[in-house]
Protein backbone atom coordinates (compact mmCIF):
# COMPACT_ATOMS: atom_id res chain seq x y z
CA UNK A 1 -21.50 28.97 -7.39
CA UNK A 2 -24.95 26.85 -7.01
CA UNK A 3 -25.36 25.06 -10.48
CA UNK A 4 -28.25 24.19 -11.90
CA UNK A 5 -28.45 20.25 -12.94
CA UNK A 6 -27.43 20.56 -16.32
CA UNK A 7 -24.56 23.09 -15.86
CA UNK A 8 -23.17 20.74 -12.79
CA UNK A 9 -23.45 17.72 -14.90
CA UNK A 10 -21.91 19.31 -18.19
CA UNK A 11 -18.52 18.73 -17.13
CA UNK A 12 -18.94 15.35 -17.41
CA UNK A 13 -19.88 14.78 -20.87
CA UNK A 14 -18.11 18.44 -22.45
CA UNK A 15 -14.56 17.84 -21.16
CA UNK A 16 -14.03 14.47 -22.77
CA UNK A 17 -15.40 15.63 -26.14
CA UNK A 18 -13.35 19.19 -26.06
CA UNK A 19 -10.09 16.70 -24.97
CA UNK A 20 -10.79 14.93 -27.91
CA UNK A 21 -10.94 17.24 -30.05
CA UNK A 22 -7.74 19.11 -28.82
CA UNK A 23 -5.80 15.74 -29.21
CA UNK A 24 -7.43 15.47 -32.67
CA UNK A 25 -6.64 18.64 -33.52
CA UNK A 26 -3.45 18.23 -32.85
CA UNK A 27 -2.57 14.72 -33.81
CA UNK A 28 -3.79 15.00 -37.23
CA UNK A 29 -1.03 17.86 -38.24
CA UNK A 30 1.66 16.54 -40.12
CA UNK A 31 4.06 18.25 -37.77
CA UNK A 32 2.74 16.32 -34.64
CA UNK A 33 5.27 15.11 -32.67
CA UNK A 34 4.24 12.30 -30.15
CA UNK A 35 6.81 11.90 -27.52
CA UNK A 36 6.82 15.89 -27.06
CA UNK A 37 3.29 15.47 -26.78
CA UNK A 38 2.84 12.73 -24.63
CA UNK A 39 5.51 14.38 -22.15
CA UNK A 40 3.35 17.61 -22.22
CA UNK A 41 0.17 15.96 -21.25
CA UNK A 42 2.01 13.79 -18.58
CA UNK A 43 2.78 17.63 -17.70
CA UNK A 44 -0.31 18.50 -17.63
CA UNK A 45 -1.68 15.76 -14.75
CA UNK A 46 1.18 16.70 -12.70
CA UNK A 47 0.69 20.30 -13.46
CA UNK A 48 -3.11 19.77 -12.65
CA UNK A 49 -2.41 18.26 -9.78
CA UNK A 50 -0.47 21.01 -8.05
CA UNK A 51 -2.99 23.43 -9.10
CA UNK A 52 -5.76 21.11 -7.89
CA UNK A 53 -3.98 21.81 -4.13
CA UNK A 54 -3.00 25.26 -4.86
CA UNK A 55 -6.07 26.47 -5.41
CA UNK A 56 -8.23 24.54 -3.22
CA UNK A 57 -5.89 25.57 -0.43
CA UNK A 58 -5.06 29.14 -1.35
CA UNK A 59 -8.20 30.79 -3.56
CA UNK A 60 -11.05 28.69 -1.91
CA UNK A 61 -9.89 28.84 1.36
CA UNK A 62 -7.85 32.11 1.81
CA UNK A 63 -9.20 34.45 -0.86
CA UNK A 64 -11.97 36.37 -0.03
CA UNK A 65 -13.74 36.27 -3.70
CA UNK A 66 -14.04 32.82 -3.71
CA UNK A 67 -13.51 31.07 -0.12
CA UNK A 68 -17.77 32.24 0.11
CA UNK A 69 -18.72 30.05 -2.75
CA UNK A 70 -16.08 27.32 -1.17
CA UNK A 71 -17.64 28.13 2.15
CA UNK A 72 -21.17 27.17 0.66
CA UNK A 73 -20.00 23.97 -0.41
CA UNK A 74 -18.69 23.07 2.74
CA UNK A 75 -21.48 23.86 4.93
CA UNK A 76 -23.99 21.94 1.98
CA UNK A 77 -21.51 19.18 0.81
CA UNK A 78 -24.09 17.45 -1.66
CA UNK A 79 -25.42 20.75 -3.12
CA UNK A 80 -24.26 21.40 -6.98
CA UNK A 81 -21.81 24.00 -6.29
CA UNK A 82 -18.82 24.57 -8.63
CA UNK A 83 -17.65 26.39 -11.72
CA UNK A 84 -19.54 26.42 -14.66
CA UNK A 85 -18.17 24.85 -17.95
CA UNK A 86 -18.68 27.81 -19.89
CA UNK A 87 -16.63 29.53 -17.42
CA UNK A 88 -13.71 26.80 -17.01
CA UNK A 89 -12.71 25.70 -20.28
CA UNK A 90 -12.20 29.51 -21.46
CA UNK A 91 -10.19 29.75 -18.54
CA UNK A 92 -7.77 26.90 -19.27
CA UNK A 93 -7.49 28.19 -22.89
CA UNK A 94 -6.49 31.59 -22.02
CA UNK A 95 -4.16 30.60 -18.73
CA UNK A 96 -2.74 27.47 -20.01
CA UNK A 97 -3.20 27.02 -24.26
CA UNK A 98 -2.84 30.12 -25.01
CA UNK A 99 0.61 30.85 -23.36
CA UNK A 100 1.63 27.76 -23.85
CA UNK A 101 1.40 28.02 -27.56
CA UNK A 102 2.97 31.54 -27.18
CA UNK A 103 6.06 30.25 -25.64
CA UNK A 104 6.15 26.76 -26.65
CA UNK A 105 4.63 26.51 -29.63
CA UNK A 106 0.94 24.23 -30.21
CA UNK A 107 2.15 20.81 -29.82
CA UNK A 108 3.22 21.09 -26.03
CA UNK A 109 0.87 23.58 -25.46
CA UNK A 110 -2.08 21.12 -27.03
CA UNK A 111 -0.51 18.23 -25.24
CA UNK A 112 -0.34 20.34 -21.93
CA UNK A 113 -3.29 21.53 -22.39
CA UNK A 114 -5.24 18.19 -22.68
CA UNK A 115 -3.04 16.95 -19.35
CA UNK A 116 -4.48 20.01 -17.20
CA UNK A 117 -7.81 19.33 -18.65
CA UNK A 118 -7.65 15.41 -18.20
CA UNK A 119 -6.58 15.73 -14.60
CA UNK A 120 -9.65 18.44 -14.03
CA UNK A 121 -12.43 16.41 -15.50
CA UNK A 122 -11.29 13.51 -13.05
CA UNK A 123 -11.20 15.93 -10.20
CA UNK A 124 -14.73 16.46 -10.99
CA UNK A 125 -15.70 12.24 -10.96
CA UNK A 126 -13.51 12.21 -7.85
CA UNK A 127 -15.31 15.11 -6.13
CA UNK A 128 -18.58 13.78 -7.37
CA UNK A 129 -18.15 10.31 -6.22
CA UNK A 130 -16.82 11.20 -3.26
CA UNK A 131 -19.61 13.55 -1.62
CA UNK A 132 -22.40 11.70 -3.51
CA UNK A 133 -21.72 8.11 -2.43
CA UNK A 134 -21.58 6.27 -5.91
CA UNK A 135 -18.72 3.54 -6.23
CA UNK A 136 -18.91 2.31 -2.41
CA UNK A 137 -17.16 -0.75 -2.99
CA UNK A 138 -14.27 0.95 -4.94
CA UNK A 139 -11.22 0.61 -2.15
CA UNK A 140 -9.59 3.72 -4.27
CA UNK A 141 -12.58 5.95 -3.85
CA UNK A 142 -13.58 5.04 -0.21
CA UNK A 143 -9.90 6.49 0.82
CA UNK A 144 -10.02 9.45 -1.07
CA UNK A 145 -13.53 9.70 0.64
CA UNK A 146 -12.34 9.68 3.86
CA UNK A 147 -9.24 11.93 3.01
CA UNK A 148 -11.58 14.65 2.05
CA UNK A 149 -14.07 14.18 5.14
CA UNK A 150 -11.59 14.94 7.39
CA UNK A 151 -10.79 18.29 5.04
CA UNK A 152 -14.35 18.71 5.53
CA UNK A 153 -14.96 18.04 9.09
CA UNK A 154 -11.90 18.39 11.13
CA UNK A 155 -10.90 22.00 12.81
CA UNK A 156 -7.46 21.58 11.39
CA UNK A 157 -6.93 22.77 7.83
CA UNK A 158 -5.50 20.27 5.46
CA UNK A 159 -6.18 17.38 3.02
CA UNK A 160 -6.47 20.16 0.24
CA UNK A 161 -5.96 17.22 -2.42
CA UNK A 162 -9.00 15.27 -3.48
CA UNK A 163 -7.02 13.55 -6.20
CA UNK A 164 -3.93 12.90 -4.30
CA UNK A 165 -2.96 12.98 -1.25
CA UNK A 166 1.09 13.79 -2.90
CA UNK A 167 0.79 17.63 -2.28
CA UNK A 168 -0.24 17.86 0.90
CA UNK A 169 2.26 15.33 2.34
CA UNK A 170 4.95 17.27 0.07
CA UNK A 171 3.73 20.38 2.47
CA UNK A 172 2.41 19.02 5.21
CA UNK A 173 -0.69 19.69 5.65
CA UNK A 174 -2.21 16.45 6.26
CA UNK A 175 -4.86 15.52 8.86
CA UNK A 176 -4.49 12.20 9.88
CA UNK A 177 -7.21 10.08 10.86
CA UNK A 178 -6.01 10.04 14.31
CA UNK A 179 -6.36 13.77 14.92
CA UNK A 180 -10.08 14.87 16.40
CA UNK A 181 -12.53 15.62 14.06
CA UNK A 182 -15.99 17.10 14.11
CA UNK A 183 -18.51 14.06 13.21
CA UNK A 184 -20.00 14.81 10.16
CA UNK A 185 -23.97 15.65 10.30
């Protein structure tokens, strides 16, 4: 969905303070156990990170609810498209703390929790750096950059990861820089 400013940018500044208050939260109980949490948040990145793929693959790409927002995006790469932080961080709470809690009880599901959102606030610097150009010096950035260009410009579909390249390797759906692409406008 087109953002304005202020909702594209608010991911960048509300995540960290929520994740810090979640790992507060947490962390000051009396019943806080830190290697169960510190497993869950590791969790939580690599949990991220296959949802990152899944559903940049599956629901923007495949589903026909949101592949027309995706779609926008693709055909205006620097516009402020996304999902509003309003609309994301109730969504994590209610498909990943909640449950988690439920099942698990609060310290993995806090520790989880804070993983999945970790891992989606970098998405969102990744993303951002990428199509926007800041960092070109950064050796890590400029290959993710050009991982995701040829997601965005090649006729194959692939390079679903912005993060990491892992997933799509792990199901083979990687475009190489040797296969044709489009040039980019």
């Amino acid at each position: 969905m087109q953002l304005s400013k202020l909702s594209y940018y608010a991911d960048f500044a509300v995540y960290p303070v929520v994740v810090v208050a979640l790992a507060a939260i947490d962390t000051s109980r009396p019943s806080w156990q830190a290697g169960e949490w510190l497993a869950a948040l590791s969790a939580g990145l690599v949990l991220w990170s296959v949802l990152e793929y899944v559903l940049h693959r599956i629901a923007l790409h495949r589903m026909p609810i949101f592949s027309p927002m995706h779609g926008l995006h693709h055909a205006s790469p620097l516009a402020l498209i996304g999902t509003p932080t309003w609309m994301s961080i109730p969504i994590w709470s209610v498909g990943v703390l909640l449950p988690a809690w439920w099942y698990l009880g609060f310290n993995v599901a806090d520790g989880l929790t804070v993983g999945v959102m970790l891992g989606y606030w970098w998405y969102g610097i990744v993303h951002h750096v990428i199509h926007h150009g800041v960092l070109k010096r950064s050796d890590y950035f400029n290959g993710l950059r050009a991982w995701h260009m040829r997601h965005h410009y090649s006729p194959k579909g692939g390079n679903f990861g912005v993060t990491t390249t892992l997933w799509d390797r792990v199901f083979g759906t990687v475009i190489s820089h040797h296969d044709k692409t489009v040039p980019s406008p």
